[in-house]
N, C-alpha and C. Protein backbone atom coordinates (compact mmCIF):
# COMPACT_ATOMS: atom_id res chain seq x y z
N UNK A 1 -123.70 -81.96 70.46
CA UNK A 1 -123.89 -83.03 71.41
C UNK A 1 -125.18 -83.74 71.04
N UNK A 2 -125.21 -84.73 71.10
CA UNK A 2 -125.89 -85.53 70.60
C UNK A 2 -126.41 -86.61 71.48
N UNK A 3 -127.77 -86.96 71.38
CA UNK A 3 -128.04 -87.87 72.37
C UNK A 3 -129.06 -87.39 73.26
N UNK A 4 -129.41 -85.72 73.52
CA UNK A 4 -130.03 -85.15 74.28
C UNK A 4 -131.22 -85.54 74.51
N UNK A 5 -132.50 -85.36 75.93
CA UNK A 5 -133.82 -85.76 76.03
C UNK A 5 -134.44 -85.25 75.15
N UNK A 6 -134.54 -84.04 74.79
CA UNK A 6 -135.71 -83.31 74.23
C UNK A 6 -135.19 -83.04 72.73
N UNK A 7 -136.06 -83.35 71.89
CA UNK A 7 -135.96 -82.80 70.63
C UNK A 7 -135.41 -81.22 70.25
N UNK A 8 -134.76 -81.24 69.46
CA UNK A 8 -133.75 -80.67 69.11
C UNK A 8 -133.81 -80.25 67.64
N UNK A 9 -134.81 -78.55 67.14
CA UNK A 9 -135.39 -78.82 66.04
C UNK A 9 -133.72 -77.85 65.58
N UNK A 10 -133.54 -77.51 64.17
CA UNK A 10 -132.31 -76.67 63.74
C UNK A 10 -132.99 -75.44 63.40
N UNK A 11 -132.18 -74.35 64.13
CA UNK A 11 -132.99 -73.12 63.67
C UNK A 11 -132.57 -72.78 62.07
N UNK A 12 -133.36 -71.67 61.56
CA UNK A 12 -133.21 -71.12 60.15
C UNK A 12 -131.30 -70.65 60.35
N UNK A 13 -130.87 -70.66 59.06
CA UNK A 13 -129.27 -70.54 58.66
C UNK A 13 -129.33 -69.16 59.41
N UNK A 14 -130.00 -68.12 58.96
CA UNK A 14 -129.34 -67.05 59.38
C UNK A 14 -129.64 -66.74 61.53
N UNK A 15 -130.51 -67.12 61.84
CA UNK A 15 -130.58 -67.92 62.88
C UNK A 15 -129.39 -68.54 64.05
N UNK A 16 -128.96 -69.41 63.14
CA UNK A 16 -128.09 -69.80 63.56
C UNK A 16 -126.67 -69.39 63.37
N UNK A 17 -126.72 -68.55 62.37
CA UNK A 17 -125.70 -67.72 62.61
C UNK A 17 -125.22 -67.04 63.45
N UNK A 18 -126.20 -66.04 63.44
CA UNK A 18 -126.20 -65.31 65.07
C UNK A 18 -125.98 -66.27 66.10
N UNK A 19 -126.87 -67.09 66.15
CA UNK A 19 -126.68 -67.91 68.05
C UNK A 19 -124.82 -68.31 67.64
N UNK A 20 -124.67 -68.66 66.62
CA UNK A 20 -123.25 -68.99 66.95
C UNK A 20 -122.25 -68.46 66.94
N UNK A 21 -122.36 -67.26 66.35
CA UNK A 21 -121.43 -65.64 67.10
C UNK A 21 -121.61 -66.05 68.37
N UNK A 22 -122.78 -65.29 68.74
CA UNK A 22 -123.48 -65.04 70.49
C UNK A 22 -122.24 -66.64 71.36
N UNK A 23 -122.69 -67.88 70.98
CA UNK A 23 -122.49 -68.88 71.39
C UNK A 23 -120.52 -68.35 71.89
N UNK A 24 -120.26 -68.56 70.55
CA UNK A 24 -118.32 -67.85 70.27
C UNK A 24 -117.97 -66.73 71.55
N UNK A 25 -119.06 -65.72 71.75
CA UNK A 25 -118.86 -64.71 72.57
C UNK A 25 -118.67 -64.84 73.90
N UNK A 26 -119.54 -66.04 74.29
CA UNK A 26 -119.89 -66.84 75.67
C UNK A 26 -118.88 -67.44 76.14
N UNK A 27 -118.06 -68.27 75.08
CA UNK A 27 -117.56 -69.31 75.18
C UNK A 27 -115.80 -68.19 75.73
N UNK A 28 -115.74 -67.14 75.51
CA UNK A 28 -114.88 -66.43 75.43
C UNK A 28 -114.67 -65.80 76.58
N UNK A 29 -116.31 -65.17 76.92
CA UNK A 29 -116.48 -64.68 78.36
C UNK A 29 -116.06 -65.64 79.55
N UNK A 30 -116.35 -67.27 79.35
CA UNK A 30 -116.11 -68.25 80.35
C UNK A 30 -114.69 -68.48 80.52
N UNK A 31 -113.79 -68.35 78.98
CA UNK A 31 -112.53 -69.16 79.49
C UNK A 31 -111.62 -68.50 79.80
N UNK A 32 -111.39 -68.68 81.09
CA UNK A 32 -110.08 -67.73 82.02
C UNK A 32 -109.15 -69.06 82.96
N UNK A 33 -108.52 -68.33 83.42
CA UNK A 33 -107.34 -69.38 84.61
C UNK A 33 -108.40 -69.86 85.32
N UNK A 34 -108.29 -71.30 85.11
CA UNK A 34 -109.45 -72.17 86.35
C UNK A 34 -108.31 -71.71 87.33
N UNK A 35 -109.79 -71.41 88.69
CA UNK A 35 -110.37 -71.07 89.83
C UNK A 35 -110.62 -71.93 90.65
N UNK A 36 -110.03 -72.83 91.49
CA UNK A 36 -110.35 -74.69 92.06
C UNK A 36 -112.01 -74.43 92.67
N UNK A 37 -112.49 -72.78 93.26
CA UNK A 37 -113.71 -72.79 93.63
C UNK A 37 -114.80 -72.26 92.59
N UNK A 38 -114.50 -71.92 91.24
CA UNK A 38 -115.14 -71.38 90.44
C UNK A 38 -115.69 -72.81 89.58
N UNK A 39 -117.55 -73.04 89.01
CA UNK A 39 -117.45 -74.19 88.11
C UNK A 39 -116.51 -73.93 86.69
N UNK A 40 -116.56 -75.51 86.30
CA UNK A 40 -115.83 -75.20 85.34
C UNK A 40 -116.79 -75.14 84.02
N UNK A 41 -116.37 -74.44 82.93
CA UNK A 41 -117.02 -74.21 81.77
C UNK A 41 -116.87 -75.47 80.89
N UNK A 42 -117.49 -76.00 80.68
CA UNK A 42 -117.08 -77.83 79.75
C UNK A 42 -117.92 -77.38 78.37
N UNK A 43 -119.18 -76.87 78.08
CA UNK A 43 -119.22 -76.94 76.97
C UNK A 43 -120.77 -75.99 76.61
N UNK A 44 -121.14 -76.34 75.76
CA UNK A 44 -122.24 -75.45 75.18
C UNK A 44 -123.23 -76.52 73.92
N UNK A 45 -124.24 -76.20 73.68
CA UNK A 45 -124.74 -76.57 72.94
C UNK A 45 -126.29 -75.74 72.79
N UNK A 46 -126.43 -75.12 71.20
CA UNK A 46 -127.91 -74.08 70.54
C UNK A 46 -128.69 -75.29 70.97
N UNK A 47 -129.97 -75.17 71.69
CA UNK A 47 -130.90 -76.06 71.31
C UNK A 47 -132.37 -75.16 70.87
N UNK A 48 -132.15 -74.21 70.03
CA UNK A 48 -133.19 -73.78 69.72
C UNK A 48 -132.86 -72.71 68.89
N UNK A 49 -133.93 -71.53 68.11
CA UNK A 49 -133.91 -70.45 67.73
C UNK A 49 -133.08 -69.19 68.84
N UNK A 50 -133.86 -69.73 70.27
CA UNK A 50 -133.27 -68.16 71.25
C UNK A 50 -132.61 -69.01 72.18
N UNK A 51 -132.37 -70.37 72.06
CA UNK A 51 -132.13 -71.21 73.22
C UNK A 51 -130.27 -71.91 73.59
N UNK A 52 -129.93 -72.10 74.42
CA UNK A 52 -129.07 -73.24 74.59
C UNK A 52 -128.55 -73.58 76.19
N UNK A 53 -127.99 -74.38 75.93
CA UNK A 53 -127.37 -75.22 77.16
C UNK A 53 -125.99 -74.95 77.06
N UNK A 54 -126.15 -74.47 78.13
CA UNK A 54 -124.27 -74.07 78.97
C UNK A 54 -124.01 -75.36 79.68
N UNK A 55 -123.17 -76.35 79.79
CA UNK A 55 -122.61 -76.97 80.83
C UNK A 55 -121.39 -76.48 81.63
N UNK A 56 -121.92 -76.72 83.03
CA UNK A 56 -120.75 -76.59 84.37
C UNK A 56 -120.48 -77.48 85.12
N UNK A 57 -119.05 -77.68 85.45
CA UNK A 57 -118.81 -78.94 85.80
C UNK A 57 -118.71 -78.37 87.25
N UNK A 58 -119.33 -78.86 88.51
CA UNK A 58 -118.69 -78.02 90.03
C UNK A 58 -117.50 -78.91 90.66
N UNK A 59 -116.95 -77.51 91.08
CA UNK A 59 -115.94 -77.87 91.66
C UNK A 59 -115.66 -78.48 93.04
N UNK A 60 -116.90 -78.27 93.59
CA UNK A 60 -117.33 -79.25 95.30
C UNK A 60 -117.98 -80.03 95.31
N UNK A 61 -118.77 -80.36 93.68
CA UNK A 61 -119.43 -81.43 94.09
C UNK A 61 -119.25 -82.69 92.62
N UNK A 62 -119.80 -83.70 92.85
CA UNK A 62 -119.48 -84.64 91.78
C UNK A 62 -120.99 -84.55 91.00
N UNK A 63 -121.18 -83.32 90.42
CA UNK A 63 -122.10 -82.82 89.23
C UNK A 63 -121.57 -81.88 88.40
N UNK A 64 -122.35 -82.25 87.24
CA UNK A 64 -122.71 -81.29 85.96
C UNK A 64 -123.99 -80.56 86.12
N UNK A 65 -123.72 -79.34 85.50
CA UNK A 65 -124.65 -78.70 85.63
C UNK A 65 -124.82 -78.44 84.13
N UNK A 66 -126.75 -78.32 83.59
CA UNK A 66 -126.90 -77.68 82.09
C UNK A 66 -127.76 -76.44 82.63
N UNK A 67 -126.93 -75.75 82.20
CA UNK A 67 -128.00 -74.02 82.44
C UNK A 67 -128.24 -73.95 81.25
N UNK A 68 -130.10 -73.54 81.03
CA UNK A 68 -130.92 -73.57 80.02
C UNK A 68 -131.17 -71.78 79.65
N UNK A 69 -130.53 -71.06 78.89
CA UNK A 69 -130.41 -69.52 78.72
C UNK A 69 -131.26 -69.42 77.87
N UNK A 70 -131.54 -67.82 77.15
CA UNK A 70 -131.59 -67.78 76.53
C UNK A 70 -131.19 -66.81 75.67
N UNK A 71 -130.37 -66.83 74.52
CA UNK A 71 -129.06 -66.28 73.34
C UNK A 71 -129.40 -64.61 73.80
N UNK A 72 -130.32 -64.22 73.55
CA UNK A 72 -130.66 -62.84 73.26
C UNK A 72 -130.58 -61.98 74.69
N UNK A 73 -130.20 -62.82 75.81
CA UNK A 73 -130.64 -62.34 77.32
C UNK A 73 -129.46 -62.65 78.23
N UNK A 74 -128.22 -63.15 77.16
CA UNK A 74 -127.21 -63.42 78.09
C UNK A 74 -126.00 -62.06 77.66
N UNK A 75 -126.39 -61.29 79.20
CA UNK A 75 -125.55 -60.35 79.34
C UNK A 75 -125.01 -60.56 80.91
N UNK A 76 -124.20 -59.33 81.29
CA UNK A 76 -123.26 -59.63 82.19
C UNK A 76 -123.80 -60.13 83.56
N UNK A 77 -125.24 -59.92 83.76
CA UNK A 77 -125.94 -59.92 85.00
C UNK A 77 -125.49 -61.51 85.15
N UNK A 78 -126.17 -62.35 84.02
CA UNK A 78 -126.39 -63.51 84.22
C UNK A 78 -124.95 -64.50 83.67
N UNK A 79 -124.09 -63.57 83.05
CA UNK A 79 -122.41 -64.24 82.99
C UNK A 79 -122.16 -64.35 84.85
N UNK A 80 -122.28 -63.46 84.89
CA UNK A 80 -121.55 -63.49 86.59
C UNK A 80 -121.94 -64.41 87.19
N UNK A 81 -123.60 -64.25 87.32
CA UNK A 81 -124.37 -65.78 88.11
C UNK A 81 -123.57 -66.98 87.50
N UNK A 82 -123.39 -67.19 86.55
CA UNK A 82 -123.26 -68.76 86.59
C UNK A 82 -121.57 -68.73 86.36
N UNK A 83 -120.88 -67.79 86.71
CA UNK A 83 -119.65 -68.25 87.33
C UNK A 83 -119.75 -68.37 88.92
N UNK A 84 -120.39 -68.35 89.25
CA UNK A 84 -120.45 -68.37 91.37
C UNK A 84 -121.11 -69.51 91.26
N UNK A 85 -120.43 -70.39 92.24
CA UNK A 85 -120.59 -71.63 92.73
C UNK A 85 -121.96 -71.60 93.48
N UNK A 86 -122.55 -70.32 94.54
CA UNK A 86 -123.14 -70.55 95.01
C UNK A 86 -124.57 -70.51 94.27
N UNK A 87 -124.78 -70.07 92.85
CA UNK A 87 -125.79 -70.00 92.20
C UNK A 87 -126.49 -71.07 91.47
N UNK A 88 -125.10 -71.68 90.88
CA UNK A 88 -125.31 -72.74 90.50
C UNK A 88 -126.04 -74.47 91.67
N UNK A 89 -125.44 -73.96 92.42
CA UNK A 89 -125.28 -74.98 93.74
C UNK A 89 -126.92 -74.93 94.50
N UNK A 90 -127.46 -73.48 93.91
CA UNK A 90 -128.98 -73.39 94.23
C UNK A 90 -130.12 -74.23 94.86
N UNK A 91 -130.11 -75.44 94.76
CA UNK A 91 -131.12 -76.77 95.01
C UNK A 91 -132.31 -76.20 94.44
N UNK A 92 -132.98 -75.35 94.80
CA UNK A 92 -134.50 -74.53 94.22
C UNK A 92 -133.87 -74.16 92.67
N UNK A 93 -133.36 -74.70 92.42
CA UNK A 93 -133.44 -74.24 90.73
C UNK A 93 -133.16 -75.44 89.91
N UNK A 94 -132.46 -76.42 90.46
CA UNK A 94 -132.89 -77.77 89.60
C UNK A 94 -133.90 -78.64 89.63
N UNK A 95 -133.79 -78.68 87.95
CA UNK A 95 -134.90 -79.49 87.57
C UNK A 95 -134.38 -80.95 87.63
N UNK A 96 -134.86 -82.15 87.71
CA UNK A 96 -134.27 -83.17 86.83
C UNK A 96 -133.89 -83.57 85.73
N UNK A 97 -132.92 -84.18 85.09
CA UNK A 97 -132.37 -83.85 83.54
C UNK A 97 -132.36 -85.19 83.00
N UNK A 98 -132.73 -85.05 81.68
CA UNK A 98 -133.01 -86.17 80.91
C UNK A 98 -131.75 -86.20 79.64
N UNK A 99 -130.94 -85.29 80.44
CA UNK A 99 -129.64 -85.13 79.07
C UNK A 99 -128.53 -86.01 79.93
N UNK A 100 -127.85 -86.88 79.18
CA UNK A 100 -126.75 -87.41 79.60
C UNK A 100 -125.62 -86.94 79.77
N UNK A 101 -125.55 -85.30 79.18
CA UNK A 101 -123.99 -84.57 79.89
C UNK A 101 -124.29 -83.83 81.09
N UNK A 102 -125.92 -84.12 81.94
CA UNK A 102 -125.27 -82.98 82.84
C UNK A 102 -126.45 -83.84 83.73
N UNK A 103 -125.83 -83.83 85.08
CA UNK A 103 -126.69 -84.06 86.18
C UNK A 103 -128.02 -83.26 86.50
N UNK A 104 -127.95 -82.54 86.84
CA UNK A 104 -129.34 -81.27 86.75
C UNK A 104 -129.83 -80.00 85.60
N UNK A 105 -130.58 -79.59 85.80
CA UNK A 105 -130.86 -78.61 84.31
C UNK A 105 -130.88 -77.65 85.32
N UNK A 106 -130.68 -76.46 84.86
CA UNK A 106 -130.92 -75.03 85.52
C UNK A 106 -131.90 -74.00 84.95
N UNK A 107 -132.90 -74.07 84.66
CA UNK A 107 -133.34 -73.23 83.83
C UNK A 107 -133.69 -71.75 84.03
N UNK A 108 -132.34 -70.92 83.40
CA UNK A 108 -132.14 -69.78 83.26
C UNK A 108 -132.54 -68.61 82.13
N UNK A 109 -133.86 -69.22 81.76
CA UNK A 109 -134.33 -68.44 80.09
C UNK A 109 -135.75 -67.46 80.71
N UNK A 110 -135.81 -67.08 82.52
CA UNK A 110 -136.55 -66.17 83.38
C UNK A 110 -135.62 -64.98 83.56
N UNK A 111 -134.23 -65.22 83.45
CA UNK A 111 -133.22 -64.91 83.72
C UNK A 111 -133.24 -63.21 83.43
């Protein structure tokens, strides 16, 4: 995705290897029978060495969400959170977003 606010350096090959297993793994964990109350999973993008952006589309409201993870720290605790509507839906956890695929940022790399 292209277009994003913040610079966007490319990690080292082997680097990015890994994040894009990890990335593959994620992307696997998210896609099941949409849920009309569950967000929906729209997409992903590495923006770093340990970093990336999950997008969620919600299902109650007319936003995108970018949850800001990070690769090495996404295990089941924090899969679960950002399938529940009510986590995402948080208000105390968005930031304002300077990326054009997602209405708010979530930043989940405390996580």
């Amino acid at each position: 995705m292209s277009g994003m606010g913040q610079a966007v350096n490319s990690p080292e090959p082997e680097t990015e290897q890994a994040a894009t297993a990890r990335l593959l793994d994620l992307v696997r964990a998210f896609v099941t029978t949409h849920v009309s109350w569950k967000p929906l999973f729209i997409g992903a993008v590495i923006t770093g060495d340990d970093r990336m952006r999950l997008y969620f589309r919600s299902p109650e409201r007319d936003r995108t969400y970018g949850a800001d993870v990070l690769i090495s720290h996404t295990g089941p605790g924090l899969l679960g959170s950002l399938v529940s509507p009510a986590f995402l839906a948080n208000e105390h956890l968005h930031q304002p977003s300077d990326d054009p695929h997602c209405d708010v940022i979530v930043d989940l790399t405390d996580y």
